[in-house]
Protein backbone atom coordinates (compact mmCIF):
# COMPACT_ATOMS: atom_id res chain seq x y z
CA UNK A 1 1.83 12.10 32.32
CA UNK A 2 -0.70 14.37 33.55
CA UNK A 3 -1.45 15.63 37.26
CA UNK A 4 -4.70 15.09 37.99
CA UNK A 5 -4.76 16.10 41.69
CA UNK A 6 -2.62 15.91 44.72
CA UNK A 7 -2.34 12.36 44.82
CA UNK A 8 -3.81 10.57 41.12
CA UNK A 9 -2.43 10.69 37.80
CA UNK A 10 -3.56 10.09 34.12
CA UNK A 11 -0.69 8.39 31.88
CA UNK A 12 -1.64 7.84 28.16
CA UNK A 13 0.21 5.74 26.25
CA UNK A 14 -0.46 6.06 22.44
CA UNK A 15 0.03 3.42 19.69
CA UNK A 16 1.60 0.47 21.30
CA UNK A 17 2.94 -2.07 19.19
CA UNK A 18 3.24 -6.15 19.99
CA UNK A 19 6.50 -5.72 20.16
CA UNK A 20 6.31 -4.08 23.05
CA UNK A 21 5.01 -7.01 24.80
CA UNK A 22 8.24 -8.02 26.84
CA UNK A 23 8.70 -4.73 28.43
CA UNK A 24 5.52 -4.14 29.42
CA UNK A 25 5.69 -5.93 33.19
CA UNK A 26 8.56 -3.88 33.83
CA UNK A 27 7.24 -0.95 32.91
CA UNK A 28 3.53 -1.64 34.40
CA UNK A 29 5.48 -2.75 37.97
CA UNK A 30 5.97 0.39 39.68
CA UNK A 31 2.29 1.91 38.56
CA UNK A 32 0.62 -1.03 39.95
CA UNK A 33 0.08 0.51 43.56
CA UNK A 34 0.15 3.75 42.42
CA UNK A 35 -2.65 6.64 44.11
CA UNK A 36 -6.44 5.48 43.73
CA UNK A 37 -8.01 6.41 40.91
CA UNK A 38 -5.04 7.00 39.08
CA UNK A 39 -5.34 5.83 35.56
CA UNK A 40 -3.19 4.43 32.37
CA UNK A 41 -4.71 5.12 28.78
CA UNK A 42 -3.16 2.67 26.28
CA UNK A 43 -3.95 3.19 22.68
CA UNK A 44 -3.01 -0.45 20.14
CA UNK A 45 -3.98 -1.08 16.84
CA UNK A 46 -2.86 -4.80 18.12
CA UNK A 47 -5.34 -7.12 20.12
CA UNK A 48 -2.93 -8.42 21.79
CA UNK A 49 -1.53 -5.91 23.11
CA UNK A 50 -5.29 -4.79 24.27
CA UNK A 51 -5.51 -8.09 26.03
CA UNK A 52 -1.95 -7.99 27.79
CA UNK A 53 -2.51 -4.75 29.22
CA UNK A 54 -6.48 -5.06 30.12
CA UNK A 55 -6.96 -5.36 33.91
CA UNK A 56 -10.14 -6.76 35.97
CA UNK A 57 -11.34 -3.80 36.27
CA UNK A 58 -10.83 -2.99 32.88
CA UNK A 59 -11.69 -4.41 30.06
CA UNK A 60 -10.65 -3.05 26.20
CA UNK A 61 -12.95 -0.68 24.29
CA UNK A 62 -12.89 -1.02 20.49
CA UNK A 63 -12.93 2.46 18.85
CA UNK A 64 -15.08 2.37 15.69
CA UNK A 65 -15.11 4.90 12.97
CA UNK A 66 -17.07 7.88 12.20
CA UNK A 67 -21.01 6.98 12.00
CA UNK A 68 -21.48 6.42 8.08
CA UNK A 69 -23.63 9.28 7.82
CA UNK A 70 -20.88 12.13 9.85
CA UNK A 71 -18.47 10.37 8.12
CA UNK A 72 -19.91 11.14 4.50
CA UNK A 73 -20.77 15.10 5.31
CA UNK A 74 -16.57 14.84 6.33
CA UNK A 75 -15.48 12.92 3.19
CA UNK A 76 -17.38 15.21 0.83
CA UNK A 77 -16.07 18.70 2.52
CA UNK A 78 -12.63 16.64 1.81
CA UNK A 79 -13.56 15.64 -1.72
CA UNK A 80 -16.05 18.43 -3.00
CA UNK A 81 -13.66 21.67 -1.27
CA UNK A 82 -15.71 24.51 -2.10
CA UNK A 83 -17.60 23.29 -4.47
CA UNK A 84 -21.74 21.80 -3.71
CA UNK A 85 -21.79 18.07 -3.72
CA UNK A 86 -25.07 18.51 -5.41
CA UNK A 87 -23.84 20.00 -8.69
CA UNK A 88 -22.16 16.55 -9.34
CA UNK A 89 -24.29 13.87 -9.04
CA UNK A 90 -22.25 11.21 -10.45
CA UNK A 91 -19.68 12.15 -8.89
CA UNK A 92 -21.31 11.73 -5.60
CA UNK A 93 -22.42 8.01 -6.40
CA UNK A 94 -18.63 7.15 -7.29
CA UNK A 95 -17.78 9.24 -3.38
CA UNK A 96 -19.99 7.34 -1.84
CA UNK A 97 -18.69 4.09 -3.37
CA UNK A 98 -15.51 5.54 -2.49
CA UNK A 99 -16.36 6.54 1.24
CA UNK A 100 -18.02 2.90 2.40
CA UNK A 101 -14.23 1.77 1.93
CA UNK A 102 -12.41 3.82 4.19
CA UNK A 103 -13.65 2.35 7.63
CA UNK A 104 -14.83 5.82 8.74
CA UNK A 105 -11.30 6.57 9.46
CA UNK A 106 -10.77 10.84 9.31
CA UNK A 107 -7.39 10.70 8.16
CA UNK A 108 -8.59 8.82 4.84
CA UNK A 109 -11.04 10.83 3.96
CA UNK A 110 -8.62 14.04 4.57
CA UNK A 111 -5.72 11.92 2.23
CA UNK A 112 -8.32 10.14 -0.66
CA UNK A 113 -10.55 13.24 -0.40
CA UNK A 114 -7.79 15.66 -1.38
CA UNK A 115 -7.11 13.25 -4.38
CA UNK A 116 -10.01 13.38 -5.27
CA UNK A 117 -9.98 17.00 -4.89
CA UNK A 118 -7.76 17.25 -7.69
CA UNK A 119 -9.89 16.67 -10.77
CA UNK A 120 -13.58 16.73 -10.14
CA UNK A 121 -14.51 14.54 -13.29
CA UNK A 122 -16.07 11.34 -13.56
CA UNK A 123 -12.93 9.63 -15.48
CA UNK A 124 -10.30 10.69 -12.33
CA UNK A 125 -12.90 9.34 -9.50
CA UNK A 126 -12.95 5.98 -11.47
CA UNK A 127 -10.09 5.70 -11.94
CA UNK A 128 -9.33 6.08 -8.06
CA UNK A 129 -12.35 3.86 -7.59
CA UNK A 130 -11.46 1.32 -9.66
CA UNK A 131 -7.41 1.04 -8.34
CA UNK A 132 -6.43 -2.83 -8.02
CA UNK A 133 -4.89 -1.04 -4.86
CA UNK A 134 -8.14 -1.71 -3.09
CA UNK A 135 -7.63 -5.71 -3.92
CA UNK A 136 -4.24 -5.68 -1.83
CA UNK A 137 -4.24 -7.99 1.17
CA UNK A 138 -5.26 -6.37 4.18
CA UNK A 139 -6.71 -6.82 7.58
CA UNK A 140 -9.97 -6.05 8.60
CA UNK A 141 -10.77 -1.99 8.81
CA UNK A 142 -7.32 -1.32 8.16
CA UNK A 143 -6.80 1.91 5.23
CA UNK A 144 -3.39 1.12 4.16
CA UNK A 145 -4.73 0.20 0.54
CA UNK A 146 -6.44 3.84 0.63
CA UNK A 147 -3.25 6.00 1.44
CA UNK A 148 -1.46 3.77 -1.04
CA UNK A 149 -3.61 5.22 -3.06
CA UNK A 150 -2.18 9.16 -2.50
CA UNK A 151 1.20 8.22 -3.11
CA UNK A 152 0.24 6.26 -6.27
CA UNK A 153 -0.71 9.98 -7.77
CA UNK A 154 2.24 11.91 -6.19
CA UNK A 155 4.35 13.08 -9.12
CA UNK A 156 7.71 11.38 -9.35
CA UNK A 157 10.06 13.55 -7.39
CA UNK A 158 7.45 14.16 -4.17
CA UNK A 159 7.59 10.25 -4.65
CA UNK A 160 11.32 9.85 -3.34
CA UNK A 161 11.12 12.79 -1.23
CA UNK A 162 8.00 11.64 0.61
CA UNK A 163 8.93 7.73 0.53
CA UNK A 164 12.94 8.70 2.41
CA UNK A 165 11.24 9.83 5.47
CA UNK A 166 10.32 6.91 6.32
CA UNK A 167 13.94 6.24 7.45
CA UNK A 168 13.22 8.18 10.42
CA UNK A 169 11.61 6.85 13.39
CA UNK A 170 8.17 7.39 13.95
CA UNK A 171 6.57 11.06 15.45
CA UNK A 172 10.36 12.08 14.56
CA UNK A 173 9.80 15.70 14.29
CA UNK A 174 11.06 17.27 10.94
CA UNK A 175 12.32 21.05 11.32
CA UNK A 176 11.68 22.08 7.61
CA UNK A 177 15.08 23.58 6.61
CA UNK A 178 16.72 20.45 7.54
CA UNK A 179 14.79 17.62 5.70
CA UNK A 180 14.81 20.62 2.14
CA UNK A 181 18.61 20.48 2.72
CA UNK A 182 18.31 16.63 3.38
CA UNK A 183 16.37 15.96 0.33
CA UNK A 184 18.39 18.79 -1.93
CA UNK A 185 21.79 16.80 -0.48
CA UNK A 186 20.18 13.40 -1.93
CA UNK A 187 19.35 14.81 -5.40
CA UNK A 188 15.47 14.57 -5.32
CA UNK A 189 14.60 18.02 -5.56
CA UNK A 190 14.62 19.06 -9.69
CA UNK A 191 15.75 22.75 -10.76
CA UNK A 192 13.28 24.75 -12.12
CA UNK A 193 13.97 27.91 -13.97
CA UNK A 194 16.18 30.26 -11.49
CA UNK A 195 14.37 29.26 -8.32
CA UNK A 196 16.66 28.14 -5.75
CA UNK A 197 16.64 24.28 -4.99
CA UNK A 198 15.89 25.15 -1.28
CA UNK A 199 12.38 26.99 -2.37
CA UNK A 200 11.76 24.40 -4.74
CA UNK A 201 12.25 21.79 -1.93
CA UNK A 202 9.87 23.98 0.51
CA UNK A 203 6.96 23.66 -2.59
CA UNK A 204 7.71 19.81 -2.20
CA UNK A 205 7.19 20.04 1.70
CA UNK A 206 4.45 22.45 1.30
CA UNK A 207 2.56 20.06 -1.50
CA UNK A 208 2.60 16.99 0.56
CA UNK A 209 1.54 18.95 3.73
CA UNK A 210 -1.72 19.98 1.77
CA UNK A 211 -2.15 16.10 0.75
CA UNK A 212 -1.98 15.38 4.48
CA UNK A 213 1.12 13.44 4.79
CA UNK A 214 2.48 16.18 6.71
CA UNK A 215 1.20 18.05 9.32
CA UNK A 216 2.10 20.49 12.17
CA UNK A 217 3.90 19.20 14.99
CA UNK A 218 1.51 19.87 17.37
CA UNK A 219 4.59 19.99 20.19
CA UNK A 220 5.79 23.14 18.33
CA UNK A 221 2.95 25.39 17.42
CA UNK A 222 5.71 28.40 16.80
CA UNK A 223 8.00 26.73 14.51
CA UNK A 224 7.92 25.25 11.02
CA UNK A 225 8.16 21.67 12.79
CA UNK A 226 6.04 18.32 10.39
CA UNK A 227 5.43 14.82 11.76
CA UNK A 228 3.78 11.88 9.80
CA UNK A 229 0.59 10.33 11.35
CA UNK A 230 2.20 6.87 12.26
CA UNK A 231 -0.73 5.19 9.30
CA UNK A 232 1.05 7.19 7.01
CA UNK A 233 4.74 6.42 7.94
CA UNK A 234 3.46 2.93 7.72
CA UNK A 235 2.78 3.19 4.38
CA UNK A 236 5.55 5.27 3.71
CA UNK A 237 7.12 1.87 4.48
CA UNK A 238 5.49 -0.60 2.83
CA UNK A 239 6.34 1.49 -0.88
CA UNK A 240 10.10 1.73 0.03
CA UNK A 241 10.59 -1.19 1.34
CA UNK A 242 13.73 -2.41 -0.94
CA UNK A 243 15.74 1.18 -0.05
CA UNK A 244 14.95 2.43 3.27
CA UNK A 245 15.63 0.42 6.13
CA UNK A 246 14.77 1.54 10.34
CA UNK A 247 16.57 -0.71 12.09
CA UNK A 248 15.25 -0.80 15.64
CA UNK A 249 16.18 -3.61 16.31
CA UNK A 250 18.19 -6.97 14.90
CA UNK A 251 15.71 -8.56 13.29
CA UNK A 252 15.20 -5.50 11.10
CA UNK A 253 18.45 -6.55 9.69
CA UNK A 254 17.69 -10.36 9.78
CA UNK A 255 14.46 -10.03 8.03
CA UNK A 256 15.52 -8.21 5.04
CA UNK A 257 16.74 -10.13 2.09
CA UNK A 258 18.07 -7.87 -0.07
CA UNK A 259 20.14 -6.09 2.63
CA UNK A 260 22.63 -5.08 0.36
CA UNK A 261 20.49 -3.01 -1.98
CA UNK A 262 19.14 -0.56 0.75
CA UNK A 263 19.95 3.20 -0.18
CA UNK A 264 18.45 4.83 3.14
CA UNK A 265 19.05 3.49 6.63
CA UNK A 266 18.56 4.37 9.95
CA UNK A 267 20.02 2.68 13.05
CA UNK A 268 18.41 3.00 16.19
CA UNK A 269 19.08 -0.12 18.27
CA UNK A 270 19.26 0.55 21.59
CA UNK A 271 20.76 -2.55 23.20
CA UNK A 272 24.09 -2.64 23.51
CA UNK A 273 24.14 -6.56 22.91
CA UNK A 274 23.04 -6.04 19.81
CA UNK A 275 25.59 -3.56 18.93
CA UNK A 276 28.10 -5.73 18.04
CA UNK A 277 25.94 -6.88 15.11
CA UNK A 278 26.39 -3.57 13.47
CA UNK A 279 29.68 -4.59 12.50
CA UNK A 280 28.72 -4.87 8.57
CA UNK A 281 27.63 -1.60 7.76
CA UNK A 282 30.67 -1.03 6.56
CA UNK A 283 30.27 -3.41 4.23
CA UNK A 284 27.15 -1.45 2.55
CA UNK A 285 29.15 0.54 -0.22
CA UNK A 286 25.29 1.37 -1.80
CA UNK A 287 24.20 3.07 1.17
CA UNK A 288 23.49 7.37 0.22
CA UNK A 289 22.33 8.00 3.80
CA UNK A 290 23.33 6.82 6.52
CA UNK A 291 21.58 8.00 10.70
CA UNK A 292 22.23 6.92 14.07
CA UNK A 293 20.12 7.48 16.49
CA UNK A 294 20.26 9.88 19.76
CA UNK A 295 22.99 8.80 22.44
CA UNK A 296 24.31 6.08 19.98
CA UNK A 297 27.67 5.25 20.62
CA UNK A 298 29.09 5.00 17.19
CA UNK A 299 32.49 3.61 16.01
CA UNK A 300 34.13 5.22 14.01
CA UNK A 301 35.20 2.40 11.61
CA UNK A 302 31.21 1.98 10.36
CA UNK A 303 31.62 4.50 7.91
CA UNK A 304 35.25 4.12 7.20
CA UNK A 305 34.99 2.71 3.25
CA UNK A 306 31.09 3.93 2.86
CA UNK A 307 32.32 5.98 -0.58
CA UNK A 308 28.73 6.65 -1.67
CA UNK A 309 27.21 8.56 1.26
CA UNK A 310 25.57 11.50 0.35
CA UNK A 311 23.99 12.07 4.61
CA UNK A 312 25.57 11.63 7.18
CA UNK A 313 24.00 11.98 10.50
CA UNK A 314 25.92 11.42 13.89
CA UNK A 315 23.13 13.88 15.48
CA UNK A 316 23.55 13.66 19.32
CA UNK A 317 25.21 10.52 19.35
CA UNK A 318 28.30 9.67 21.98
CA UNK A 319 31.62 10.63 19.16
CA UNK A 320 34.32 13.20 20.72
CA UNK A 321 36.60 13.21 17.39
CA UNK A 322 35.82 12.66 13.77
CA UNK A 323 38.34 9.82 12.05
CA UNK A 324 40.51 10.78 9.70
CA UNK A 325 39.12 8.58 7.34
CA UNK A 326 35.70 11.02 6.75
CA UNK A 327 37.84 13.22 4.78
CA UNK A 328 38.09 9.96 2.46
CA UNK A 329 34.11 10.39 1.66
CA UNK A 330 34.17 12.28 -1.48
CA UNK A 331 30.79 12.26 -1.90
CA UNK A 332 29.17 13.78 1.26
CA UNK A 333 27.21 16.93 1.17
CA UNK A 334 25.41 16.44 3.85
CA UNK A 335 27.23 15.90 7.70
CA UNK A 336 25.21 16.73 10.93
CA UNK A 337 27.32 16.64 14.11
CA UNK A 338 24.97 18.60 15.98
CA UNK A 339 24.21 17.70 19.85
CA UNK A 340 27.28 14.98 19.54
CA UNK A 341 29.48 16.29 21.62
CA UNK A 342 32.41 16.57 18.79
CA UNK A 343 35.52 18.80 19.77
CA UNK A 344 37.83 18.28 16.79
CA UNK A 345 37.55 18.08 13.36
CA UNK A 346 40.42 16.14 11.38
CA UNK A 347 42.67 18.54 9.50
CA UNK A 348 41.06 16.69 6.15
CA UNK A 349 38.27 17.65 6.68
């Protein structure tokens, strides 16, 4: 929330899901005779969630994309690099083809662009053109079929790297050393030579940061701190969806049919209600990772006969003393207690 004088404020509220619907009155309630001329900024990708939050005085604006012609000067600087558009002329014709699908959007052009990028020759840009990725369901101006598209052409082990994250919330905010020694812990990063796993996992990192499903934390400038745009965590998603699960809620759970097949999960269900249906993790002898959420108040018997965890993450959740029992997890290379408030470690361990 920003300040804007004495008296008025300016509070932006970015990417609002439908889900959010319920709490909105609550949370609107206090704001509603707030200082004149204050304002609320709510960004949705949802209509609904435009119309619920619209006022009289208000109405929704629908953000378009780039103008096709600023949009194609952005898309070739993406797709061409250094090179002059005008030394490939078919190449262009396939861009342009290319281009009119990606709903002007500036993060597809950065992510299909750099594909492209890759191999400036007429069989590669077909064969991008010509994906049956394009023919997958999708709603109107939405570019999820496009970023499919630049994990499709990740090599294998960027693949399960890139895909785990999305077992983290959204805008979580990766410090780099952690996530290499996360994905080294899991087995995804492949020995090369005598380079140390940890460099080799930084190359991952570095690789998808220059495909652009990384970037900079913009909240720490001075530290090697990535996010994922939340488009790409989306689709992040959508290709791992029969391993990683973010449960943020019960229905997460509900919804899934193959529960019992999930490698990655994340648990960050804030009601305590809905606590109680946690009770089965235990239950989930597949599970390699395993992640509560901040200020989670975890029993200890969830990860009591969990034999195949490789991560463990009790990171500033409410646990004073570790169970005996951890010592029993033979297969753990990975444990962050950090933040947790944990004052003894069992003699085990």
């Amino acid at each position: 929330m920003e300040q804007l004088g004495r008296r008025k404020f300016l509070l932006v509220l970015d990417d609002i899901w439908p889900n959010a619907n319920d709490e909105w009155e609550s949370f609107y309630a206090p704001f509603k005779n707030g200082p004149k001329d204050s304002m609320i900024l709510v960004t949705t990708r949802s209509p609904n969630v435009a119309d619920l939050v619209a006022t009289n005085n208000c109405k929704p604006i629908q953000l378009e994309g780039l103008d096709r012609d600023i949009f194609w000067e952005f898309f070739s600087k993406c797709a061409f690099g250094e090179e002059r558009p005008e030394s490939y002329p078919q190449l262009q014709d396939i861009g342009h083809n290319i281009a009119s699908r990606l709903c002007g959007s500036p993060l597809a052009a950065k992510t299909i662009g750099r594909l492209l990028n890759m191999e400036l020759t007429v069989q590669h840009w077909e064969t991008v053109q010509n994906s049956e990725l394009w023919e997958l369901p999708h709603r109107e101006n939405e570019i999820l079929p496009a970023l499919q598209l630049s994990y499709l052409y990740l090599p294998q082990e960027l693949k399960r790297c890139f895909a785990f994250c999305c077992m983290f919330p959204k805008d979580y905010s990766f410090e780099r050393d952690e996530i290499v020694d996360i994905w080294v812990a899991e087995g995804f990063v492949v020995s090369s030579g005598s380079t140390r796993l940890e460099d080799m996992g930084i190359r991952y990192l570095d690789d998808l940061r220059s495909r652009f499903l990384f970037q900079t934390d913009p909240k720490y400038p001075n530290r090697t701190r990535y996010v994922m745009h939340d488009l790409i965590h989306d689709m992040a998603q959508s290709v791992s969806v029969d391993e990683c699960l973010l449960m943020q809620d019960l229905r997460s759970r509900n919804e899934r049919r193959m529960l019992y097949a999930v490698r990655h999960m994340s648990v960050e269900v804030a009601d305590e209600s809905l606590k109680s249906g946690m009770r089965g993790i235990q239950d989930l002898n597949k599970l390699h990772s395993l992640r509560f959420g901040i200020n989670f108040n975890v029993e200890i018997t969830w990860f009591n006969q969990l034999s195949n965890i490789l991560y463990l993450s009790l990171k500033g959740c409410t646990v004073v003393k570790l169970p005996e029992s951890i010592g029993e997890l033979n297969s753990l290379r990975y444990l962050d207690i950090s933040y947790s408030g944990v004052q003894e470690l069992p003699e085990k361990f």
